[in-house]
Protein backbone atom coordinates (compact mmCIF):
# COMPACT_ATOMS: atom_id res chain seq x y z
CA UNK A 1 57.41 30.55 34.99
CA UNK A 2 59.74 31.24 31.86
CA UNK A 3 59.93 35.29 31.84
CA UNK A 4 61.67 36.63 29.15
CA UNK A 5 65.21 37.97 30.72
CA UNK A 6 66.37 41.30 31.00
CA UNK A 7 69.03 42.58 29.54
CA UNK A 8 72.33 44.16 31.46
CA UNK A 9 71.20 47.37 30.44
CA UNK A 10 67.62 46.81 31.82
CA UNK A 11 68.77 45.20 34.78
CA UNK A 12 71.31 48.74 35.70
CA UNK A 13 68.95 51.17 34.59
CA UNK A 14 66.09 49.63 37.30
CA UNK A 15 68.50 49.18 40.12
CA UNK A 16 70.09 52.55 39.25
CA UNK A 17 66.82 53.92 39.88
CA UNK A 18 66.02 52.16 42.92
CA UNK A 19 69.28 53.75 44.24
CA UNK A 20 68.25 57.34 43.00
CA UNK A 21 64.42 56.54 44.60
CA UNK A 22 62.81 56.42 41.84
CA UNK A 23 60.12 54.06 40.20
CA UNK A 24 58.73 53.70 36.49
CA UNK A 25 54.87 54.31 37.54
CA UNK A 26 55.92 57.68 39.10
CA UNK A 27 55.20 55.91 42.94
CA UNK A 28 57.41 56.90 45.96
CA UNK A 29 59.20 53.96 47.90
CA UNK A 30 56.11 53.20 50.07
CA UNK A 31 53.80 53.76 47.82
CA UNK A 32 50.68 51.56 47.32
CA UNK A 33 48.74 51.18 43.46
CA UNK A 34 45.30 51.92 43.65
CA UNK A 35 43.00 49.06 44.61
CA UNK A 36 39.96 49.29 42.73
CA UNK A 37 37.14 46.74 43.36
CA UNK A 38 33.98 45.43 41.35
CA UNK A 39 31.36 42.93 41.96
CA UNK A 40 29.89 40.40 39.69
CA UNK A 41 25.96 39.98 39.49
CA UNK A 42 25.99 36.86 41.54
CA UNK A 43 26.92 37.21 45.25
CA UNK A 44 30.89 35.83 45.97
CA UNK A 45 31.89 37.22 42.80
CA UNK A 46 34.33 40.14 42.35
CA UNK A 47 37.88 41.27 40.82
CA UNK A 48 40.29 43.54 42.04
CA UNK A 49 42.62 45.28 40.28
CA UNK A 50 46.01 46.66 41.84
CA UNK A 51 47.52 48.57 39.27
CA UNK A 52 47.45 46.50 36.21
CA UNK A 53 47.12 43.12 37.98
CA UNK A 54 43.82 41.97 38.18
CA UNK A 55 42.63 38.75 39.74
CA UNK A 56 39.49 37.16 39.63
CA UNK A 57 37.66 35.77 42.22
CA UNK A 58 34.31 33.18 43.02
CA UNK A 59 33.31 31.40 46.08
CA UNK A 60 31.36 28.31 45.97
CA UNK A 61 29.62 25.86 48.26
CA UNK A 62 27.85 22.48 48.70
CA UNK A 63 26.81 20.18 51.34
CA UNK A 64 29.65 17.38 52.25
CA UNK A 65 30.88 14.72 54.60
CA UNK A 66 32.95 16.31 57.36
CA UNK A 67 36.31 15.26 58.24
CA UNK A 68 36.35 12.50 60.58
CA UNK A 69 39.02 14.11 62.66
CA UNK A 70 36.87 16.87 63.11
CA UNK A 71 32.71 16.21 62.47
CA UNK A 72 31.49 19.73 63.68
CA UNK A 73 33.70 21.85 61.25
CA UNK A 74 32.93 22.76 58.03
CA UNK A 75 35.93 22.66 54.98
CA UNK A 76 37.60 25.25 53.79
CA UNK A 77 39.53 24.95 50.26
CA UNK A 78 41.42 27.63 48.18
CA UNK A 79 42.75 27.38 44.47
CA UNK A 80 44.89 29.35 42.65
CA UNK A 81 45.66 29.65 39.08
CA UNK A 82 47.93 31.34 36.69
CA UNK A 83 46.77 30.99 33.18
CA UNK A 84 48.81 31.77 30.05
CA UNK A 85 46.11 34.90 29.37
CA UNK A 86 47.89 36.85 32.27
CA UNK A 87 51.47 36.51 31.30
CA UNK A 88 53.16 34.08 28.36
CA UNK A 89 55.42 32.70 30.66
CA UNK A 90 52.33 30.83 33.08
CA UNK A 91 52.51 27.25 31.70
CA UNK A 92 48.97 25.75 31.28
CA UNK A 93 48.03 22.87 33.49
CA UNK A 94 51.73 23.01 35.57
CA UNK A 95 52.50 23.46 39.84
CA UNK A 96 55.19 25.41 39.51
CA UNK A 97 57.17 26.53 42.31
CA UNK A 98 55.75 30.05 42.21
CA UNK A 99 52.20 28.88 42.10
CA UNK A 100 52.73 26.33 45.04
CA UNK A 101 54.35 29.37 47.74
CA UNK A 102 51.40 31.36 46.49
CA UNK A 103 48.78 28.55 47.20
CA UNK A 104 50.64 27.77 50.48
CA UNK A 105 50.99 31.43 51.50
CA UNK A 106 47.22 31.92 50.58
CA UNK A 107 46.07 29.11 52.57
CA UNK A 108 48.12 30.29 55.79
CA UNK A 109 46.81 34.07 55.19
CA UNK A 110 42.87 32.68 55.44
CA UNK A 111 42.67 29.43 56.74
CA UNK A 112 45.28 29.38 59.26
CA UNK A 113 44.41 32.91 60.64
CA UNK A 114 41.28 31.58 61.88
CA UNK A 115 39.25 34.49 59.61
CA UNK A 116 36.12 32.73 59.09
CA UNK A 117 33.92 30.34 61.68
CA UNK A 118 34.11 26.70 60.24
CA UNK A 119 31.88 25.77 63.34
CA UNK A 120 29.46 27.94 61.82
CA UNK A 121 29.18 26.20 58.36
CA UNK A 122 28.03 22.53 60.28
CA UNK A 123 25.18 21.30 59.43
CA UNK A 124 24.55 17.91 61.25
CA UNK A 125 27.63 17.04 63.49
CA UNK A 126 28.93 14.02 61.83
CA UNK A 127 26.91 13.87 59.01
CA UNK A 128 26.81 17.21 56.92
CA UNK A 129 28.93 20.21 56.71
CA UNK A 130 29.23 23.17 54.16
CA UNK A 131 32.41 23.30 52.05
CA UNK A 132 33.35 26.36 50.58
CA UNK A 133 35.62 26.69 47.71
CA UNK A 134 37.80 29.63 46.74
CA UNK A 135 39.02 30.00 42.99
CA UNK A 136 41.51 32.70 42.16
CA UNK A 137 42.38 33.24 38.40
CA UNK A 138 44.94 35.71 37.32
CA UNK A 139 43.82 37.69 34.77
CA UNK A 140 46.44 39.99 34.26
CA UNK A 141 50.13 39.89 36.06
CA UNK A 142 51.99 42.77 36.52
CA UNK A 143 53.51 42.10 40.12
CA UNK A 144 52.61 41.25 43.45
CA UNK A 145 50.27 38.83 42.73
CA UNK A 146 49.88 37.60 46.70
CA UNK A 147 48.10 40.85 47.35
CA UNK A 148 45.90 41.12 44.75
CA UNK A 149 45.20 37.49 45.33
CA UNK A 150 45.32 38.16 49.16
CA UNK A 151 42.46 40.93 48.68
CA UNK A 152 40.03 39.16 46.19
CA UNK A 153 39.74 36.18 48.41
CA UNK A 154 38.54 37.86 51.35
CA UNK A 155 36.17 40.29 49.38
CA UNK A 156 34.87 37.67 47.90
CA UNK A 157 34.55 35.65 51.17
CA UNK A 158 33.13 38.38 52.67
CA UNK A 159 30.42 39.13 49.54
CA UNK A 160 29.43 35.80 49.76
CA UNK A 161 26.10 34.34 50.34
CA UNK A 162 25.56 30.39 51.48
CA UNK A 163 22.01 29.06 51.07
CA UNK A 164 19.38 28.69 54.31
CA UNK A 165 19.10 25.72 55.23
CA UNK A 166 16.59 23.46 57.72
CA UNK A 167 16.93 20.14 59.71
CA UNK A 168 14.04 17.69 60.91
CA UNK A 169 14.97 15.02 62.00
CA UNK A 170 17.50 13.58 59.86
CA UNK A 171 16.10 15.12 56.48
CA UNK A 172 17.93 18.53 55.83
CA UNK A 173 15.92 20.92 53.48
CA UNK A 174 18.25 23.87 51.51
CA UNK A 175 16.23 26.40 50.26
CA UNK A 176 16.63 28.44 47.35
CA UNK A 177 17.05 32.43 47.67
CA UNK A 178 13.56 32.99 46.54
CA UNK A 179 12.29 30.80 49.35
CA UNK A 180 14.69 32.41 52.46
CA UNK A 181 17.55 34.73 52.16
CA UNK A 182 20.61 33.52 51.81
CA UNK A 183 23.27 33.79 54.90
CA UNK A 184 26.56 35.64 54.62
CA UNK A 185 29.53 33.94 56.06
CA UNK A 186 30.68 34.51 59.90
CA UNK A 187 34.13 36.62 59.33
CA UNK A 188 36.04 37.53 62.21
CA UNK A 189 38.82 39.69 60.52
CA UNK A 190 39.78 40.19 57.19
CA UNK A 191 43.72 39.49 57.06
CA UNK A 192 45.59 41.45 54.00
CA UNK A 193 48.95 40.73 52.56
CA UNK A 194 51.72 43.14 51.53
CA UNK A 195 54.75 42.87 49.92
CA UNK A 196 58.03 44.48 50.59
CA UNK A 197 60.89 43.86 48.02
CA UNK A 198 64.77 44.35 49.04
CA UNK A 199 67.64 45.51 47.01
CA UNK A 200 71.18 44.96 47.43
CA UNK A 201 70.97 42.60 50.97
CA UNK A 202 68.78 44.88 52.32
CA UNK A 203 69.79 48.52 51.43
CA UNK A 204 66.86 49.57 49.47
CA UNK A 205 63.40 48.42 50.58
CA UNK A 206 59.72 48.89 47.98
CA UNK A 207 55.99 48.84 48.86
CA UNK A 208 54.36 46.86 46.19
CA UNK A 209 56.91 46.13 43.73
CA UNK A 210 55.92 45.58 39.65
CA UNK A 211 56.40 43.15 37.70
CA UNK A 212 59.69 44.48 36.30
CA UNK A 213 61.28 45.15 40.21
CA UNK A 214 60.21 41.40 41.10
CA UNK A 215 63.08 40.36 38.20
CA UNK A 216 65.73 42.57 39.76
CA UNK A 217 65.21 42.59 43.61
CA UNK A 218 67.18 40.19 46.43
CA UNK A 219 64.55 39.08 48.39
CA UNK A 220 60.77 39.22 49.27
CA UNK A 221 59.13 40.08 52.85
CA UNK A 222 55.48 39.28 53.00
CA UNK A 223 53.12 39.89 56.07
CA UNK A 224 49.79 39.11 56.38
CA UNK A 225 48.02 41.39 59.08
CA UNK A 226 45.05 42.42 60.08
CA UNK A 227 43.29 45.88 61.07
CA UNK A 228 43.46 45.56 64.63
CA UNK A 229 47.25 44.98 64.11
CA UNK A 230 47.85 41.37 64.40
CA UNK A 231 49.82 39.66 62.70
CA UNK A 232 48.24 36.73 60.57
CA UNK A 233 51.25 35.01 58.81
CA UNK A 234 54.61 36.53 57.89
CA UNK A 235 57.76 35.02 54.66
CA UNK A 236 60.68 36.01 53.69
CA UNK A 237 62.00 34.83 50.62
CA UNK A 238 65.46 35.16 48.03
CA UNK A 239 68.18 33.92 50.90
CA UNK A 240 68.59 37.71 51.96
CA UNK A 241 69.45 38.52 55.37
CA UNK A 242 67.25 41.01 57.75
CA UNK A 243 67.71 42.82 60.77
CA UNK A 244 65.02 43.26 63.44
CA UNK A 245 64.37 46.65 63.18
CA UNK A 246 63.94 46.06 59.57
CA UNK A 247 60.98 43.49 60.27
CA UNK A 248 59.62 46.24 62.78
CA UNK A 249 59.99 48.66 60.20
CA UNK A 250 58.29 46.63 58.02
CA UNK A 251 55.65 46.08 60.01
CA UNK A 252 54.36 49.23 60.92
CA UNK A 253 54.20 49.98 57.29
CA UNK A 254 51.94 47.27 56.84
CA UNK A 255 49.40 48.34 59.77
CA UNK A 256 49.07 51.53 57.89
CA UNK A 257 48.04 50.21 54.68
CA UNK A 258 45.70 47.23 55.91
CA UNK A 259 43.79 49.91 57.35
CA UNK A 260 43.40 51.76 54.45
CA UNK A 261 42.48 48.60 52.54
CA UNK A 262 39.95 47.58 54.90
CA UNK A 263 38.22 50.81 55.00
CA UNK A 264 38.32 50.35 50.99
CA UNK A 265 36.92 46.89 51.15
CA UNK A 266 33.92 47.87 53.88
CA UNK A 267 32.65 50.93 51.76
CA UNK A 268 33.10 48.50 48.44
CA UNK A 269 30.70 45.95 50.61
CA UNK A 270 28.51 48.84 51.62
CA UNK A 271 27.75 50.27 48.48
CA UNK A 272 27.18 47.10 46.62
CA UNK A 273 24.49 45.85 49.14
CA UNK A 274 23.21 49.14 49.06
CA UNK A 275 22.78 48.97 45.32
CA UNK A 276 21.14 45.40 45.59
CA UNK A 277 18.39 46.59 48.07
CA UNK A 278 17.45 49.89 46.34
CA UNK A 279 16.69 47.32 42.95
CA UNK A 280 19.74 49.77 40.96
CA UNK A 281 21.97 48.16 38.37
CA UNK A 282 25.27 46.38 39.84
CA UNK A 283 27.59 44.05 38.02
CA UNK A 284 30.91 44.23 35.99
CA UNK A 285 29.00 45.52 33.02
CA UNK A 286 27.45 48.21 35.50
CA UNK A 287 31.23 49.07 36.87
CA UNK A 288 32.72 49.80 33.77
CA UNK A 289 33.66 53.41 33.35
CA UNK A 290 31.15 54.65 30.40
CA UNK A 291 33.96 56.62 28.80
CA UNK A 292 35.93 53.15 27.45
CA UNK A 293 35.34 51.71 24.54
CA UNK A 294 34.05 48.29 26.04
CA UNK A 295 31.34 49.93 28.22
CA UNK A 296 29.03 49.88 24.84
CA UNK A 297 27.04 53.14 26.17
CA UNK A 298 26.50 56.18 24.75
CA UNK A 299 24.44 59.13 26.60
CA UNK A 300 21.81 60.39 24.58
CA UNK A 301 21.91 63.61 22.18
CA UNK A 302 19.66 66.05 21.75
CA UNK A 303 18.08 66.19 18.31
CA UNK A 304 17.51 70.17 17.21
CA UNK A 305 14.22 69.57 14.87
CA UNK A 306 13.43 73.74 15.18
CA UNK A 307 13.54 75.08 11.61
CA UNK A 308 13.51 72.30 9.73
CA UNK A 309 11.55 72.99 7.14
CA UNK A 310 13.09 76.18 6.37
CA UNK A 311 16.21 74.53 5.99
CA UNK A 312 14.90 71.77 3.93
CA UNK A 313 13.53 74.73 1.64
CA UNK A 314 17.21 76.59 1.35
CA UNK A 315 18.93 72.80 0.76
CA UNK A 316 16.15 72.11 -2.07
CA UNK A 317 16.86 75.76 -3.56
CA UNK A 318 20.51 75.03 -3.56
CA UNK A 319 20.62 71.67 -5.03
CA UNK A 320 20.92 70.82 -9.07
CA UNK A 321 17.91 71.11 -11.33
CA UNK A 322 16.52 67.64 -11.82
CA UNK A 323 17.77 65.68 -15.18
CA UNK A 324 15.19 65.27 -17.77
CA UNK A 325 12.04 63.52 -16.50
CA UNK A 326 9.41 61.52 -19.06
CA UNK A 327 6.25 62.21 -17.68
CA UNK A 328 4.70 59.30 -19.25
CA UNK A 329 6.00 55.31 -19.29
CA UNK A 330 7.17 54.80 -23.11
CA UNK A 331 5.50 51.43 -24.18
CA UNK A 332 8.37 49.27 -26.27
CA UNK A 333 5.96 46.85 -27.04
CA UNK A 334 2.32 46.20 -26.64
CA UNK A 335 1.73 45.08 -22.96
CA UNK A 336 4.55 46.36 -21.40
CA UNK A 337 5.41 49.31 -19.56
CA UNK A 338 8.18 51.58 -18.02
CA UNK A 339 8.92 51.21 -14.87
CA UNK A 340 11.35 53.79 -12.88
CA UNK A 341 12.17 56.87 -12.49
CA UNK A 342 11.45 58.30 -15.93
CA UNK A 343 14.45 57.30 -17.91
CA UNK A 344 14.58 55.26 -20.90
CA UNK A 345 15.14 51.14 -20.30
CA UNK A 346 17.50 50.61 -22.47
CA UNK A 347 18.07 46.91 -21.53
CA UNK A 348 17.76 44.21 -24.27
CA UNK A 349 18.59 46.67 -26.85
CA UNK A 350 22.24 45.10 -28.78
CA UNK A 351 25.26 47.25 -29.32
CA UNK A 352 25.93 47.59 -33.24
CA UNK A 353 29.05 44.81 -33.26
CA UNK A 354 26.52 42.64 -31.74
CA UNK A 355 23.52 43.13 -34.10
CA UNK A 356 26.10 42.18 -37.10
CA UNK A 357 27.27 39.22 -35.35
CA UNK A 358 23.91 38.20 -35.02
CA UNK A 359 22.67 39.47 -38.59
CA UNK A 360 25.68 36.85 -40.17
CA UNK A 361 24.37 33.71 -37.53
CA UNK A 362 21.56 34.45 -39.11
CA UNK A 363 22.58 34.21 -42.66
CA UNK A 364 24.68 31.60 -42.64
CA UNK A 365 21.86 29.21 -40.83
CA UNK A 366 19.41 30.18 -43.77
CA UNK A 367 21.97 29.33 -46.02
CA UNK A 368 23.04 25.77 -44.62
CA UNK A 369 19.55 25.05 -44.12
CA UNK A 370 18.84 26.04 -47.84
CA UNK A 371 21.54 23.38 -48.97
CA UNK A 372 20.27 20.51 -46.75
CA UNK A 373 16.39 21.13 -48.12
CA UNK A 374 17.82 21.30 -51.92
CA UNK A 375 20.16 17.74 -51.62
CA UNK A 376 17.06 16.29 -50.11
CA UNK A 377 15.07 16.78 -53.15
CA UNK A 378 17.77 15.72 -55.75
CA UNK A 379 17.98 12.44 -53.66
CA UNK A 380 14.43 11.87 -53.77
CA UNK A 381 14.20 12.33 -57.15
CA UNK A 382 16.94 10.45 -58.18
CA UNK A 383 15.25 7.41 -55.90
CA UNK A 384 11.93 8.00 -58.46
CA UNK A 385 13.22 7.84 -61.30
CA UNK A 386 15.29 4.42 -60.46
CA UNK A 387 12.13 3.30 -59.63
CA UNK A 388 10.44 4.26 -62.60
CA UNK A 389 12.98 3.54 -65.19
CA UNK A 390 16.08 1.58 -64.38
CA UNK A 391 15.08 -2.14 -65.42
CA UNK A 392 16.90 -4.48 -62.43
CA UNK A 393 19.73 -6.38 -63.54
CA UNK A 394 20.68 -9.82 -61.80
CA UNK A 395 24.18 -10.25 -61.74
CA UNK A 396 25.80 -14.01 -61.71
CA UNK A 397 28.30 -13.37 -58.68
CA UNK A 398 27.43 -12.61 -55.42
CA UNK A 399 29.45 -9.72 -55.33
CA UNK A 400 27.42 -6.34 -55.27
CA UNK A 401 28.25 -2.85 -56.51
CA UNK A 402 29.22 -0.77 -54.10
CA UNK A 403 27.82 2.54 -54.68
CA UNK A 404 29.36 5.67 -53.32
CA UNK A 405 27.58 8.75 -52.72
CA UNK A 406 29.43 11.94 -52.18
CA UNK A 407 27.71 14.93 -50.98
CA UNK A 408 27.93 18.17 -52.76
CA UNK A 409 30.58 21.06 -51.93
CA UNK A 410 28.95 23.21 -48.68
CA UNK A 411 29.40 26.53 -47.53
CA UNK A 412 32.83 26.67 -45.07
CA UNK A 413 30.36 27.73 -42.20
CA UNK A 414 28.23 24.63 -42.27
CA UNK A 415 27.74 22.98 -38.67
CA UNK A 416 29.04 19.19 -38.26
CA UNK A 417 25.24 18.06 -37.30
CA UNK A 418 23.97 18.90 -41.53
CA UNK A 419 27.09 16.41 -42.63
CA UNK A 420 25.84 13.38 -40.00
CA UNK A 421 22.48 14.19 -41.39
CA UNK A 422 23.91 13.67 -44.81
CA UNK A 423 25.99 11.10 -43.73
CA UNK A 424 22.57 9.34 -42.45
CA UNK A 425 20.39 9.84 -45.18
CA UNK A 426 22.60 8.22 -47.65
CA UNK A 427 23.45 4.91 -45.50
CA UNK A 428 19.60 4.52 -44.93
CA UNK A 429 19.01 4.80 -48.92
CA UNK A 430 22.08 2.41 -49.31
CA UNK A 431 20.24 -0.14 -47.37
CA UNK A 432 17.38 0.19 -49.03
CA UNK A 433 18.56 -0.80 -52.28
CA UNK A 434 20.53 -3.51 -51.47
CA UNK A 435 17.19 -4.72 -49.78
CA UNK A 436 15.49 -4.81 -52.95
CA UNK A 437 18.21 -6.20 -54.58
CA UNK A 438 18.36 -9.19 -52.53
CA UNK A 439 14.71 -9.72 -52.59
CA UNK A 440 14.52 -9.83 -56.51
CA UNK A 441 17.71 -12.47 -56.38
């Protein structure tokens, strides 16, 4: 993990107040943050939140070979992560150190305690044995992650419901939940961790230290007990030295506060199963306090619908007269109508700038096309009356006259497709009288 250092100043105001025995969340030395715990809709499912850390946990199962070692046992396997989402320092898809002591420390905290029965999860001796899984994500880290993780794995051990199963012969039948209810897990004791940080060798000692007093603090006591006072599993870590009545000290702190958690855990278990019988809603969606934003619910209002239409009447008396209304649809032209809200369609009607715009197109097409009719004529008269008159003279060479016609002046505004059509018409009566002339040669 690559946390973003402190500064000097940081790092003497925090031990500064460790000395004066005070914290940033307002906690006294021994101190715990509430533990607050909510259950998915599926059973094995939960998250717990000390503080601000949250961890999220989800048992799983499935039939299996045992271990040949030991064939009446069933397999036990735990797995913790600690994704970028719950702190930028958590590199994605790395061991490092501090995830491997947490994996260790959570496998000696559950498995090694002997908490659950792994006689009870067999199946056929030899043959088949149930292996149950325990994921752990981190969801949000703001220190002591062991206990967080500590809690959410035996809640969700505990919560946990394998499927019924049957054996006859050597075929073995699971059924689903709607067939036989599911069996909960055979838990002896639930062991809790909790986390003692020391400052300056020793001097100063912390219940449950944040995020922020994990970067400054010596060394790290953890102890894993349970609430009949037996101690499960117990580190120290950070090379600091302790003395015995330390540990001792240490200790009976710890008995105190795994009792509280377990009686928190029990009525957590209690009400949830209560829930589930009585058919009420349960689930993280259900265990979201309605007054946040992401609970999307909203109680219902009352709607007041007394007086209404006297108040519709003094809103109607207050309000503007009405602009002028035609009673009947004008008709612009025959077969159509108005349609609207009594107000004049003005659309299609042209602005004045654009009705002389258009009024000039309009003139200077009639005009061009004027010119174009009138040059047709005088060419096809002038064809006539070379017909008519003209006598055809033979000339000796071979050489012909080359005629040239050029059109009359046009208006400036004349469009390039009347001179091609010019252009056209004189070629194609060019052609025709060299034709001729040919012919008569």
């Amino acid at each position: 993990m690559k946390a973003t250092p402190l500064s000097n100043c940081e790092r003497r105001f925090l031990l500064r107040a460790v000395e004066e025995r005070k914290r940033l969340d307002g906690r006294q030395c021994y101190d715990y943050r509430n533990v607050r715990i909510s259950f998915g809709a599926d059973y094995g499912c939960c998250i717990v939140e000390l503080g601000k850390t949250r961890v999220l946990a989800q048992v799983s199962c499935e039939l299996v070979p045992p271990k040949p070692n030991r064939p009446t046992e069933g397999i036990l396997f735990f797995n913790l992560e600690l994704s970028p989402m719950a702190a930028p320092g958590f590199e994605p898809g790395r061991q490092s150190e501090l995830l491997v002591k947490l994996n260790r420390l959570i496998e000696r905290c559950l498995r090694n305690s002997k908490c659950i029965d792994t006689e009870s999860l067999c199946v056929v001796a030899g043959e088949k044995v149930w292996q149950i899984r325990l994921d752990l994500h981190l969801l949000n880290h703001d220190g002591n992650i062991i206990d967080a993780a500590s809690i959410a794995g035996i809640v969700a051990l505990c919560h946990f419901r394998r499927p019924d199963v049957s054996v006859q012969g050597e075929e073995v039948t699971v059924y689903t939940p709607e067939e036989r209810d599911s069996v909960p897990l055979s838990i002896h004791h639930m062991p809790i961790c909790v986390s003692f940080a020391f400052f300056q060798q020793g001097t100063y000692l912390l219940v449950d230290p944040s995020e922020r007093e994990e970067r400054v603090m010596d060394g790290l006591l953890v102890i894993a007990m349970n609430k009949h006072r037996e101690i499960c599993t117990i580190q120290s870590s950070g090379g600091i030295m302790l003395v015995t009545d330390q540990v001792l000290r240490c200790s009976k702190i710890t008995a105190v506060k795994v009792a509280e958690i377990t009686e928190l855990i029990q009525k957590a278990l209690e009400n949830d199963q209560k829930v589930r019988k009585e058919g009420g809603k349960f689930g993280f969606a259900e265990s979201i306090p309605n007054q946040k934003i992401t609970a999307f619910k909203m109680e219902s209002a009352a709607v007041d619908t007394n007086n209404v239409e006297e108040q519709a009447e003094e809103i109607i008396t207050k309000a503007d007269p009405p602009s002028e209304v035609f009673a009947k649809p004008i008709l612009h032209t025959p077969g159509t109508a108005q349609i609207g809200e009594g107000i004049e369609n003005s659309w299609g009607d042209l602005e004045e700038s654009e009705r002389e715009e258009a009024a000039e197109e309009e003139g200077d097409s009639e005009a061009v096309a004027f010119e174009c009719q009138k040059m047709e004529t005088e060419d096809t008269s002038t064809m006539r009356e070379t017909k008519k008159d003209d006598p055809i003279v033979l000339s000796d060479s071979e050489e012909e006259e080359v005629v040239i016609l050029e059109p009359q002046e046009l208006p400036k505004k004349t469009r390039t497709q009347t001179n091609s059509k010019q252009e056209n018409t004189s070629k194609k009566a060019f052609n025709k009288r060299r034709k001729k002339k040919r012919a008569a040669y």
